[in-house]
N, C-alpha and C. Protein backbone atom coordinates (compact mmCIF):
# COMPACT_ATOMS: atom_id res chain seq x y z
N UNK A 1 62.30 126.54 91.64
CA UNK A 1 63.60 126.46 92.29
C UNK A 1 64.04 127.88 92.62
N UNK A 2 64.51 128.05 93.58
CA UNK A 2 64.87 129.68 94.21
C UNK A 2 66.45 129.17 94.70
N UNK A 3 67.29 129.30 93.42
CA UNK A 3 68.78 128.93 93.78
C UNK A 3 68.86 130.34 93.37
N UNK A 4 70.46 131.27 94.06
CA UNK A 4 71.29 132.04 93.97
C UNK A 4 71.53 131.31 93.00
N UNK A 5 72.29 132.09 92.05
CA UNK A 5 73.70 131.74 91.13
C UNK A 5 74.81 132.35 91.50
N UNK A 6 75.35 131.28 91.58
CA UNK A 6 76.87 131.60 91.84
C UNK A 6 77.94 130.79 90.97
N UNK A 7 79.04 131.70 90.75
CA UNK A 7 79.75 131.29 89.43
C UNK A 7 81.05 131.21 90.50
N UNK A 8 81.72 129.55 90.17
CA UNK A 8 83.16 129.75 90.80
C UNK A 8 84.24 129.56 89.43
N UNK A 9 85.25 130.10 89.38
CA UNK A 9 86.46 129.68 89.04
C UNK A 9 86.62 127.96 88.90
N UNK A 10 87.58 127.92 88.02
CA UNK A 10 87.98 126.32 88.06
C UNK A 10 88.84 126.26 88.86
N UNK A 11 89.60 126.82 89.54
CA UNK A 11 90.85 127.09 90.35
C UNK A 11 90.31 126.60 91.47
N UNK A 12 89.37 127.28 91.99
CA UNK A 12 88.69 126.93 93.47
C UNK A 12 87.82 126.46 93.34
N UNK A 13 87.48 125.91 92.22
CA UNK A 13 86.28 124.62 92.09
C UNK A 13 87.93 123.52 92.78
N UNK A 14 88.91 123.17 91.65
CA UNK A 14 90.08 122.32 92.51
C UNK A 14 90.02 122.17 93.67
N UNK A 15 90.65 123.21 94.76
CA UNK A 15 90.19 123.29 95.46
C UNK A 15 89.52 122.29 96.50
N UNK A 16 87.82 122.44 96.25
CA UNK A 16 87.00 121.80 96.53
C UNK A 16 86.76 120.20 96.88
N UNK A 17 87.37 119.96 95.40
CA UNK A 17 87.70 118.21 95.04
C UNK A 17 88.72 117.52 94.69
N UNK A 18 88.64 116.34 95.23
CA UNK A 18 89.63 115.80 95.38
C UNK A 18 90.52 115.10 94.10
N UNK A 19 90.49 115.97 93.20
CA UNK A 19 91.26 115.53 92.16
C UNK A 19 91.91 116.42 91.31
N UNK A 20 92.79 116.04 90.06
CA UNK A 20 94.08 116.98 88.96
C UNK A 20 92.50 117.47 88.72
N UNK A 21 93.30 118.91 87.48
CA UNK A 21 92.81 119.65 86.67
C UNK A 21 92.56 118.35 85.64
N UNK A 22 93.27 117.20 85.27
CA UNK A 22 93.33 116.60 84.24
C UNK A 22 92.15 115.73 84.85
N UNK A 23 91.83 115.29 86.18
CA UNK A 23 90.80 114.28 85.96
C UNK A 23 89.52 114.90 85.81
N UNK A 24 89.26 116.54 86.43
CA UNK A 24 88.37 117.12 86.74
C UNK A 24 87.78 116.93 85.20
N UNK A 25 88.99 117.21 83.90
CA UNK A 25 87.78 117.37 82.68
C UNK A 25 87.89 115.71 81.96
N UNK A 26 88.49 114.75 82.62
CA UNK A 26 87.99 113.13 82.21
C UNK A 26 86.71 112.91 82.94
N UNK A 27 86.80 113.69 84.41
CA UNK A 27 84.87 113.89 84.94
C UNK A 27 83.96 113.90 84.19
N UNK A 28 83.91 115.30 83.82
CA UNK A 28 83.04 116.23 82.66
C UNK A 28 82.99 115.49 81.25
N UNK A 29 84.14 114.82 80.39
CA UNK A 29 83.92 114.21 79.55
C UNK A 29 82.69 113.03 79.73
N UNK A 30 82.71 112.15 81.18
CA UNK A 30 82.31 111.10 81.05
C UNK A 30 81.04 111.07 81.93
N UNK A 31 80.78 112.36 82.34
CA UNK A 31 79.50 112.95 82.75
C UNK A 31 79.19 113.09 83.90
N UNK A 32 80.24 112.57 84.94
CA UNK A 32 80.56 112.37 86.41
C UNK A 32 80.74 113.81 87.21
N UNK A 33 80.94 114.62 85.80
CA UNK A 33 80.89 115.89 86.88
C UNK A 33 80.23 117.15 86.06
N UNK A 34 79.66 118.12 86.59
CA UNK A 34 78.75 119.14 86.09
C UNK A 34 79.41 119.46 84.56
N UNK A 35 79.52 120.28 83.91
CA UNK A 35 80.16 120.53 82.86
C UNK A 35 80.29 122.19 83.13
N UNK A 36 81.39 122.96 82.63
CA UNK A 36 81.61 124.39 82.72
C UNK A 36 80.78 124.88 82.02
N UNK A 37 80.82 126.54 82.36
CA UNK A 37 80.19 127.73 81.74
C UNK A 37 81.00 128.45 81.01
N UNK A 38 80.54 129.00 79.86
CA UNK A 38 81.29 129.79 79.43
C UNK A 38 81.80 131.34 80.00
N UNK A 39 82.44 131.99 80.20
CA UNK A 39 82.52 133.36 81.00
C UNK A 39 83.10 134.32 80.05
N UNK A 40 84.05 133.58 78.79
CA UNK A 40 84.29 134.43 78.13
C UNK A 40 85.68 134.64 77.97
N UNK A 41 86.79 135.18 77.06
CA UNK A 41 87.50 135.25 76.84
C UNK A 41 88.79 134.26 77.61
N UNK A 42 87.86 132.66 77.15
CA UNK A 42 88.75 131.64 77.44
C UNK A 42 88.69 131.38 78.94
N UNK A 43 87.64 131.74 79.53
CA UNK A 43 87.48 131.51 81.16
C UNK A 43 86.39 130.86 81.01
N UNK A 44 86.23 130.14 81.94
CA UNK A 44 85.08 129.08 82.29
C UNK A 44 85.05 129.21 83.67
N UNK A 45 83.43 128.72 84.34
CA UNK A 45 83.03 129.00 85.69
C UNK A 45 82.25 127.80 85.79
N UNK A 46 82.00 127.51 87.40
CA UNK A 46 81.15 126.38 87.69
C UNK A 46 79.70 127.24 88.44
N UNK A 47 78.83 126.09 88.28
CA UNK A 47 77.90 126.70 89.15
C UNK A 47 78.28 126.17 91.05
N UNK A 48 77.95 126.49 91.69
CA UNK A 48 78.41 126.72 92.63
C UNK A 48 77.66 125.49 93.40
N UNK A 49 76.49 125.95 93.40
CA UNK A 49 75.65 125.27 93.63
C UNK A 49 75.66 123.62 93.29
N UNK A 50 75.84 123.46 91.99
CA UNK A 50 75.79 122.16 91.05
C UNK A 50 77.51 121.57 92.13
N UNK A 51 78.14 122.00 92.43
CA UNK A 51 79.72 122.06 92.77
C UNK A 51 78.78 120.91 94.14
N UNK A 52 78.58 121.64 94.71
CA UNK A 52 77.92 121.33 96.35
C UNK A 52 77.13 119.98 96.20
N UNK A 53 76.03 120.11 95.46
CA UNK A 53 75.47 118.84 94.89
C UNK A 53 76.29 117.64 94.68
N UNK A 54 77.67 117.86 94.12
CA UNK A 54 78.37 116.85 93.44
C UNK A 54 79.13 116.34 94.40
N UNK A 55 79.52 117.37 95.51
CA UNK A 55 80.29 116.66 96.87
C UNK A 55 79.76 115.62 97.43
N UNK A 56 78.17 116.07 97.90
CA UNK A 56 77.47 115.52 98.74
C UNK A 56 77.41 114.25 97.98
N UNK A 57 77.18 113.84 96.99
CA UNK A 57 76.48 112.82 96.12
C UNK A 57 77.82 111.60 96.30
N UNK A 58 78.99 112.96 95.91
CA UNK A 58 80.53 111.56 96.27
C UNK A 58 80.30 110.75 97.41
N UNK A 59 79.97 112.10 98.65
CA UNK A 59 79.82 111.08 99.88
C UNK A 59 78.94 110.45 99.97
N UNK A 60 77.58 110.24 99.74
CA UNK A 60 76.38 109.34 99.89
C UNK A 60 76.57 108.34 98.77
N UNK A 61 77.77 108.57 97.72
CA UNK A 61 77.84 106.80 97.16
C UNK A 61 76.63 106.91 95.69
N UNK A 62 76.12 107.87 95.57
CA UNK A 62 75.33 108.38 94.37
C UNK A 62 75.86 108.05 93.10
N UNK A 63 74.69 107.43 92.44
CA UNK A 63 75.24 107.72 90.89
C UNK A 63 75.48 109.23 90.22
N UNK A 64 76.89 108.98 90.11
CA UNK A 64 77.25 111.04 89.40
C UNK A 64 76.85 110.92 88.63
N UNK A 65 76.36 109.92 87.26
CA UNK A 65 76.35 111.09 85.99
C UNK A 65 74.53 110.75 86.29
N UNK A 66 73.71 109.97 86.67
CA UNK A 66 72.46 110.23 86.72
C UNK A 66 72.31 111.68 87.45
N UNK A 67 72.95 112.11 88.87
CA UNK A 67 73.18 112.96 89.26
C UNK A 67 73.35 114.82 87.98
N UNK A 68 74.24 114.34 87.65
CA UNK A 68 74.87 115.05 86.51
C UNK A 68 73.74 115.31 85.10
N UNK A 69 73.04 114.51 85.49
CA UNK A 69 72.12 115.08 84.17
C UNK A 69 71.08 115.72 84.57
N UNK A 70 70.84 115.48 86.03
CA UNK A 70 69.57 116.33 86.67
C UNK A 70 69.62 117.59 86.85
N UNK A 71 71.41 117.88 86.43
CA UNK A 71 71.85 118.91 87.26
C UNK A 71 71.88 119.64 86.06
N UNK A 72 72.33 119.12 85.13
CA UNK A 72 71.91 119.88 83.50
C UNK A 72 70.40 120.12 83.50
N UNK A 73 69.28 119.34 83.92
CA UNK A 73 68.52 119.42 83.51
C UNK A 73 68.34 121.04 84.12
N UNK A 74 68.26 120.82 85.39
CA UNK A 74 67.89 122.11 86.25
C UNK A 74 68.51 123.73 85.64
N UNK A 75 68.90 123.55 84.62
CA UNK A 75 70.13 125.08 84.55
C UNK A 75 68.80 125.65 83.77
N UNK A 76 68.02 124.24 82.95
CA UNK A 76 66.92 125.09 82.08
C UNK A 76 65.94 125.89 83.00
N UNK A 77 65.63 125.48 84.02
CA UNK A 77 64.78 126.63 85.18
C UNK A 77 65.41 127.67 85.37
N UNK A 78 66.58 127.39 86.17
CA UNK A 78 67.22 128.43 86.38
C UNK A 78 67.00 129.77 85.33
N UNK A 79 67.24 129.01 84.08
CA UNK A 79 67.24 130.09 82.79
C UNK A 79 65.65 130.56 82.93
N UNK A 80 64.65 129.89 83.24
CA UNK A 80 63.03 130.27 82.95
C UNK A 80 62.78 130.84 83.89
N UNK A 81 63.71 131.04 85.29
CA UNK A 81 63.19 131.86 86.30
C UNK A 81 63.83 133.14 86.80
N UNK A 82 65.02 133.25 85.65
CA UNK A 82 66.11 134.49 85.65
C UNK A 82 65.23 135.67 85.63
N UNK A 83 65.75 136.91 85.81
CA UNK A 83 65.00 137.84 85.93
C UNK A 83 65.08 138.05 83.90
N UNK A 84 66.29 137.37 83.45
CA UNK A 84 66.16 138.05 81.82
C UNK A 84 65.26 137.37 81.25
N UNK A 85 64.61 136.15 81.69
CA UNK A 85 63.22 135.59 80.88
C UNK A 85 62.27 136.14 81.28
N UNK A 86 62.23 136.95 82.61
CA UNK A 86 61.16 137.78 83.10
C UNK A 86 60.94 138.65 82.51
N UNK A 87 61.76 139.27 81.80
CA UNK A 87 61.85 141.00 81.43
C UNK A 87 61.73 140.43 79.34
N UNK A 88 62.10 139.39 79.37
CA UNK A 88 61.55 139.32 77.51
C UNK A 88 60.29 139.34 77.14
């Protein structure tokens, strides 16, 4: 996989989709939507990418959380093809 990473905000992840801050994490609880990153001192980020995936999938009528687990699955590449697993 040759994805950029890109980290958005939850702010303008909103934005994006069509729902509260409050449904965005009844999403994530119930697996319908990617789950956050940690960034650190109480900030969380989306992948950007995974964000885009999840639009498209609303509109084509897709199962999200089968969706949603592929999309977990994929973060483990991402991690095996970072330049920091390169360099360990």
């Amino acid at each position: 996989m040759n994805t950029q990473i890109k980290i958005e905000r939850k702010s303008d992840v909103l934005k994006r989709v069509p729902f509260s801050r409050a449904t965005l994490h009844r999403k994530i609880n119930d697996g319908t939507f990617p789950p956050s990153i940690p960034l650190g001192a109480n900030s969380v980020g989306f992948l950007s990418h995974e964000i885009d995936t999840i639009i498209a999938s609303m509109v084509l009528g897709k199962n999200l959380q089968h969706v949603v687990s592929q999309l977990i699955e994929q973060r483990q590449s991402l991690l095996d093809n970072s330049f920091f697993a390169l360099a360990a």
